[in-house]
C-alpha atoms as a PDB file:
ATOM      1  CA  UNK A   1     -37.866  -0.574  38.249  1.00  0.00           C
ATOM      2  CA  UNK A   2     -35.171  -2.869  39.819  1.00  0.00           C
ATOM      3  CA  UNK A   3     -31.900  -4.359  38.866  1.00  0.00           C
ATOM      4  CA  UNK A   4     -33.342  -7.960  38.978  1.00  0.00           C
ATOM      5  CA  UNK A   5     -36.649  -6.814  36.713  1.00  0.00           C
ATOM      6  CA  UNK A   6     -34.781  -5.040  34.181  1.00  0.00           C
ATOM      7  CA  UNK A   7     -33.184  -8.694  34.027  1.00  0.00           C
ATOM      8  CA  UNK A   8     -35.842 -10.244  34.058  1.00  0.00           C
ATOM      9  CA  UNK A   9     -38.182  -8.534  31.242  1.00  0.00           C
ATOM     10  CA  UNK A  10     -35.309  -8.237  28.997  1.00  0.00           C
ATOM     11  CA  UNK A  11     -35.086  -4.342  29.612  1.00  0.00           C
ATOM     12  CA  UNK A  12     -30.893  -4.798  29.265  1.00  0.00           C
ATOM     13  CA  UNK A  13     -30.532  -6.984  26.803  1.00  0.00           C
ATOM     14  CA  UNK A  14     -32.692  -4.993  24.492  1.00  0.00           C
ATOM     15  CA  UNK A  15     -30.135  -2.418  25.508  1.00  0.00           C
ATOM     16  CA  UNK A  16     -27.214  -4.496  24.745  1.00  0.00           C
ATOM     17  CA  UNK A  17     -28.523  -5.615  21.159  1.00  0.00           C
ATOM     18  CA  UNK A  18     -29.134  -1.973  20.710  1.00  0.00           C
ATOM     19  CA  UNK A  19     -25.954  -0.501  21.965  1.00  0.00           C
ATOM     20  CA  UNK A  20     -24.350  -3.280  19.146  1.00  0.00           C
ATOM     21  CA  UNK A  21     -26.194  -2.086  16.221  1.00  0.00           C
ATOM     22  CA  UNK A  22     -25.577   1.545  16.918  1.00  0.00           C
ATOM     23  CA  UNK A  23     -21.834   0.863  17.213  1.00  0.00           C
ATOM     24  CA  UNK A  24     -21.973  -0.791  13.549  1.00  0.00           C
ATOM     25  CA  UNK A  25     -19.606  -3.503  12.630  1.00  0.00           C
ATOM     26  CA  UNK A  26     -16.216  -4.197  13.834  1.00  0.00           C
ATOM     27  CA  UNK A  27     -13.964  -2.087  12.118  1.00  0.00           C
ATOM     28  CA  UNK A  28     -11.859  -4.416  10.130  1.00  0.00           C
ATOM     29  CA  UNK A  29     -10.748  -2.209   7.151  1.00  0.00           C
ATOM     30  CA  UNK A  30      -9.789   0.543   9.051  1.00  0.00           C
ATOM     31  CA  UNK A  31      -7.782  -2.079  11.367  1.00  0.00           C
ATOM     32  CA  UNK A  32      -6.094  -3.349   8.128  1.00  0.00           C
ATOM     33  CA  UNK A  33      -5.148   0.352   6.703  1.00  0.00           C
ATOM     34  CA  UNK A  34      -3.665   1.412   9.921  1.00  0.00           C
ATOM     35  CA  UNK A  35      -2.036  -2.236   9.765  1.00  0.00           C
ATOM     36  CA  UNK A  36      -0.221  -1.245   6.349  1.00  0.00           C
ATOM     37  CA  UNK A  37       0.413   2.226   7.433  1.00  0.00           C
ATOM     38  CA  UNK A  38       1.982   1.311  10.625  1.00  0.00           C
ATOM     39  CA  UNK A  39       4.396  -1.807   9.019  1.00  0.00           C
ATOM     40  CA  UNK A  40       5.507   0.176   5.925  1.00  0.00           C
ATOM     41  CA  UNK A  41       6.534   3.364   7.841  1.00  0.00           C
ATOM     42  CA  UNK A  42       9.912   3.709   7.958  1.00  0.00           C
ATOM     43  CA  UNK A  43      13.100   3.680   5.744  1.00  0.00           C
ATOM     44  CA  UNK A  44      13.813   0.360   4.004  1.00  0.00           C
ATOM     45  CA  UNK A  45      17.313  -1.149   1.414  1.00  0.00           C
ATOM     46  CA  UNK A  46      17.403  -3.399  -0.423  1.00  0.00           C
ATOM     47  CA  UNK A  47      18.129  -4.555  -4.057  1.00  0.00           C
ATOM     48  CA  UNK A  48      16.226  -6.285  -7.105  1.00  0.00           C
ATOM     49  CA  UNK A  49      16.376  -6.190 -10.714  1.00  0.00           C
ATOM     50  CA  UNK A  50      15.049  -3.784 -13.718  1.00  0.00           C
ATOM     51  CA  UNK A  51      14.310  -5.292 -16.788  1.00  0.00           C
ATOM     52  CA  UNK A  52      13.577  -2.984 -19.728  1.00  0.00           C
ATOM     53  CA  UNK A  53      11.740  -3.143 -23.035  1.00  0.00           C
ATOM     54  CA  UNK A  54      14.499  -4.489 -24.848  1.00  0.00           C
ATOM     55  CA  UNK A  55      15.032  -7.188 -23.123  1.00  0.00           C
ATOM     56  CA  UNK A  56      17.886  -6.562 -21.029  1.00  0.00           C
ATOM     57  CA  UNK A  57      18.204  -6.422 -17.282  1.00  0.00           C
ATOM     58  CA  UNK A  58      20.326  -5.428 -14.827  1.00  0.00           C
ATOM     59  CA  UNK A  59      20.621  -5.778 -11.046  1.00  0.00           C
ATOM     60  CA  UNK A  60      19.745  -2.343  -8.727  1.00  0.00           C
ATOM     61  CA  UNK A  61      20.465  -1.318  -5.252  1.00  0.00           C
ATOM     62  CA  UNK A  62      17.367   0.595  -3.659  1.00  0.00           C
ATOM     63  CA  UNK A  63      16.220   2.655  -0.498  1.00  0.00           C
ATOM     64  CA  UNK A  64      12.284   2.989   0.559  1.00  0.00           C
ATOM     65  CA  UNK A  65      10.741   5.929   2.345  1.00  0.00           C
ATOM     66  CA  UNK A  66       7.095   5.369   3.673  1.00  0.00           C
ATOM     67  CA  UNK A  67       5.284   7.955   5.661  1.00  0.00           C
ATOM     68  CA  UNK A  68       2.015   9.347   6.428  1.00  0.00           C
ATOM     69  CA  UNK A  69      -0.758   8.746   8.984  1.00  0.00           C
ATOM     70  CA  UNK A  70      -4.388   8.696   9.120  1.00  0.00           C
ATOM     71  CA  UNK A  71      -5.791   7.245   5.890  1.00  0.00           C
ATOM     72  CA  UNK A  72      -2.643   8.902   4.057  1.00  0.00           C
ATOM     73  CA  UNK A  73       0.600   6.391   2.408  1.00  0.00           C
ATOM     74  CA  UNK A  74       3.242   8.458   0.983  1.00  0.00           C
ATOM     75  CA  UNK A  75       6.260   6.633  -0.561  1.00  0.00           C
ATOM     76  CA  UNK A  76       9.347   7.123  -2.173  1.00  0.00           C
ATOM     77  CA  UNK A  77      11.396   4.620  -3.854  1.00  0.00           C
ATOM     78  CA  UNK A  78      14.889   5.075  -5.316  1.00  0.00           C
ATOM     79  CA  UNK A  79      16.852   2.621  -6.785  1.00  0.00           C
ATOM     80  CA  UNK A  80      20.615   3.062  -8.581  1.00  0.00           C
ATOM     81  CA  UNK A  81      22.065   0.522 -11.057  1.00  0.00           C
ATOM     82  CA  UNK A  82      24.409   1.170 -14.009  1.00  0.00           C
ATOM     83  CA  UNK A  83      22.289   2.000 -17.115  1.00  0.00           C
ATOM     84  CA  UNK A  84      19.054   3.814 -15.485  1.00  0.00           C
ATOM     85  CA  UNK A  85      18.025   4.779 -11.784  1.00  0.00           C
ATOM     86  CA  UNK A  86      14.731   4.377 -10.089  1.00  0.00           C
ATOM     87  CA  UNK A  87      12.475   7.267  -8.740  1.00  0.00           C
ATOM     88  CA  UNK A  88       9.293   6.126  -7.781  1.00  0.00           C
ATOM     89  CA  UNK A  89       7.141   8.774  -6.072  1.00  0.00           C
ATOM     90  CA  UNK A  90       3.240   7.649  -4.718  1.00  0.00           C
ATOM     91  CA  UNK A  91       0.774   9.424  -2.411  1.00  0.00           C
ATOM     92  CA  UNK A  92      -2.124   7.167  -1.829  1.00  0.00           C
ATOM     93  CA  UNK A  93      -5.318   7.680   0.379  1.00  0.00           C
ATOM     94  CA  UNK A  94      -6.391   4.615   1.667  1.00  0.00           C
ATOM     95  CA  UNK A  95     -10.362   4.304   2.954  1.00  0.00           C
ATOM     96  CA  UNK A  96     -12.404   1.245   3.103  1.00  0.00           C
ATOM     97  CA  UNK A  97      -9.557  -1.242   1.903  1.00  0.00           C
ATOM     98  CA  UNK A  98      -9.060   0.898  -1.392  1.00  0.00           C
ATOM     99  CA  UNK A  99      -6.606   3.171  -2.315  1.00  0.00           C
ATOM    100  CA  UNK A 100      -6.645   5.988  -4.691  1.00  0.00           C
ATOM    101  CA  UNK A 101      -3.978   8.427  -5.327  1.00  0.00           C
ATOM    102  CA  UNK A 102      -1.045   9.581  -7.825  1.00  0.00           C
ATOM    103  CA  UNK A 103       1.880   7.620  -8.687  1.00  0.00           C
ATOM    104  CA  UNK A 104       4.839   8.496 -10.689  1.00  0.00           C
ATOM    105  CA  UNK A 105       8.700   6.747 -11.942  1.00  0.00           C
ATOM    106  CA  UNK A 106      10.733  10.700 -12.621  1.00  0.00           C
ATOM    107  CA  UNK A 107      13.697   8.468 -14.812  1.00  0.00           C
ATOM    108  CA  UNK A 108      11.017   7.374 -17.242  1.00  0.00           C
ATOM    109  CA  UNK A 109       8.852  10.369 -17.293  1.00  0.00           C
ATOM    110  CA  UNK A 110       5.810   8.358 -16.008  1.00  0.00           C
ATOM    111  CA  UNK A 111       3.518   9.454 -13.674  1.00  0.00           C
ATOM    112  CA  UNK A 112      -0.623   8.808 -13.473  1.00  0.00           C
ATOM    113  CA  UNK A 113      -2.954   8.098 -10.954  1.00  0.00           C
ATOM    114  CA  UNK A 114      -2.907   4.491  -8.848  1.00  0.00           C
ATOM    115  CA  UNK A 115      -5.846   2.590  -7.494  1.00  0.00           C
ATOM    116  CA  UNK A 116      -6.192  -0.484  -5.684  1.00  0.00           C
ATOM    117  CA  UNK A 117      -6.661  -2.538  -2.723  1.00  0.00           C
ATOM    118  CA  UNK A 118      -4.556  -2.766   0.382  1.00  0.00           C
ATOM    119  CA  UNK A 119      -4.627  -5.027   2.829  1.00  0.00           C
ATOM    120  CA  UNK A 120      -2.602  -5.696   6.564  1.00  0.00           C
ATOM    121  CA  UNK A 121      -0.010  -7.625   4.854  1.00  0.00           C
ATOM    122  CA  UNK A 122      -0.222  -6.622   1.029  1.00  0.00           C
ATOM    123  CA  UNK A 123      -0.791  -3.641  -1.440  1.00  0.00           C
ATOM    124  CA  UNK A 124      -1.964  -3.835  -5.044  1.00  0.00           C
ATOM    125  CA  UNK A 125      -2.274  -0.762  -7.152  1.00  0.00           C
ATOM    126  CA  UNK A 126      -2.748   0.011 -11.165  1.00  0.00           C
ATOM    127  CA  UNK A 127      -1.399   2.693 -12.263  1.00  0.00           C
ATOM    128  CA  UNK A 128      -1.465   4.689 -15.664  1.00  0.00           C
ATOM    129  CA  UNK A 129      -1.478   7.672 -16.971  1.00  0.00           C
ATOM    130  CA  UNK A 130      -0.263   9.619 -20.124  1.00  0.00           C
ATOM    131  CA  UNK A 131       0.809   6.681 -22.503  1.00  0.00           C
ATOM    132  CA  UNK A 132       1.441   4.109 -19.814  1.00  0.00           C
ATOM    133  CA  UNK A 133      -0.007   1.679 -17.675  1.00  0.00           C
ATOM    134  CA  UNK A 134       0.973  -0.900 -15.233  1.00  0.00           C
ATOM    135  CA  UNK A 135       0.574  -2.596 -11.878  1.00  0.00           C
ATOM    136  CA  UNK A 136       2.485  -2.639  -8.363  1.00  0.00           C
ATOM    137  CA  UNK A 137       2.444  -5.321  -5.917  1.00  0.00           C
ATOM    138  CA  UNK A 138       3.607  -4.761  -2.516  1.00  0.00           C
ATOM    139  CA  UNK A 139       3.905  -7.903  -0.025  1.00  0.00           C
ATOM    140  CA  UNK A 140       5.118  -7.014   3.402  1.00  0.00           C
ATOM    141  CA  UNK A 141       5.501  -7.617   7.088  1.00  0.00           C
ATOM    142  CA  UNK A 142       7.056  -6.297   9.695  1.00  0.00           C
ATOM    143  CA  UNK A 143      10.923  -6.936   8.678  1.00  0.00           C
ATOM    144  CA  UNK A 144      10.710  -7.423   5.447  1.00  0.00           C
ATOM    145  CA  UNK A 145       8.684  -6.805   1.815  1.00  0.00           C
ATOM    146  CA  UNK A 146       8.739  -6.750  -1.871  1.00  0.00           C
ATOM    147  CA  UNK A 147       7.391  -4.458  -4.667  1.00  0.00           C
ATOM    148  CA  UNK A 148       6.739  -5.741  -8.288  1.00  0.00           C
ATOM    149  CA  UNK A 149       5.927  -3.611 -10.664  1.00  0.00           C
ATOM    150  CA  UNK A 150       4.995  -4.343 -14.446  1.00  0.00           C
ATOM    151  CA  UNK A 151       4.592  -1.334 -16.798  1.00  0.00           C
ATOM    152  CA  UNK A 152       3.690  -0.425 -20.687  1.00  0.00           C
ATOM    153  CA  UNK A 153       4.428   1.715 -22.430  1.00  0.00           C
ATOM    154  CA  UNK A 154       7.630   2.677 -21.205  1.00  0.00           C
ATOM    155  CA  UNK A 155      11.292   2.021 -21.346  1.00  0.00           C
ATOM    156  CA  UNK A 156      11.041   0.141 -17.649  1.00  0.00           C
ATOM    157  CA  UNK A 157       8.684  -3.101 -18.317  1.00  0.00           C
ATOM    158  CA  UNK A 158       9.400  -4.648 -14.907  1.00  0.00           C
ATOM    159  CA  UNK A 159      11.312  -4.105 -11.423  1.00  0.00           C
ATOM    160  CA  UNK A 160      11.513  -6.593  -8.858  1.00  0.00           C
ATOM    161  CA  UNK A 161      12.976  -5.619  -5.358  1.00  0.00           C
ATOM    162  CA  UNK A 162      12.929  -7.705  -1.891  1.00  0.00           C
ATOM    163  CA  UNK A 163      13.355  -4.876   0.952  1.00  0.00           C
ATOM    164  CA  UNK A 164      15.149  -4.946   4.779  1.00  0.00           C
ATOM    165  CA  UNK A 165      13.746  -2.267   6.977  1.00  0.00           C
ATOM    166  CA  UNK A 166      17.041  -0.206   8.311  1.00  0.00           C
END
């Protein structure tokens, strides 16, 4: 068979169309969780506020740590202010556009398991675990992001930080 009747019968596009739906679809998750991976990595500062049960709030200076590769996020958050530091601790696997892992705050004796969604530009997890329960929202890019987190059942109810990478 010749080049111009393989053409010409359709022999290689038939191969084309097949060589496509082998391959699957384009790999868009997996784009967007090496996407995260790759923009958090790195050592962050920057400062926020804590607000407690109580009511009260005060201002805190904090560092980020993110690492890992692969499917694997591992942070570390640590944040100093007067009354109470931060110690935020998280090891997340990340497949599909989910993530599932463990997540724990040492001051406040908190730690659980996180699940959630992650994205190339954002990260939101729940988290609970022995008494408490809350969420963490990470917005980022390549300079810059922010974590909220919301919790019950604890002393912390809420810390809001905006992050420089170093």
């Amino acid at each position: 068979m010749t080049f111009q009747s393989c053409v010409s019968n359709g022999f290689l596009t038939s191969i084309a169309v097949l060589a496509i739906a082998v391959s699957g679809p384009a790999p868009s998750a997996r784009a967007a969780e090496d996407a995260a991976i790759s923009t958090l990595k790195g050592t962050w500062g920057g400062s926020g506020r804590i607000s407690y049960k109580d009511g009260s709030s005060e201002a805190i200076r904090c560092s980020a740590y993110y690492t890992g590769g692969g499917n694997t996020l591992n942070m570390v958050i640590q944040c100093k202010s007067e009354k109470n530091p931060i110690h935020i601790r998280s090891k997340l696997q990340i497949d599909g556009g989910h993530a599932t892992g463990e997540w724990e705050e040492r001051t406040f004796n908190a730690s659980g398991s996180a699940s959630g969604n992650v994205s190339a530009n954002s990260m939101t997890l729940n988290i609970s675990g022995g008494g408490f329960s809350g969420s963490m929202a990470v917005s980022f890019g390549k300079s810059s992001h922010n974590v909220n987190i919301s919790t019950q059942g604890i002393e912390m109810s809420r810390a809001t930080i905006s992050f420089s990478r170093k």
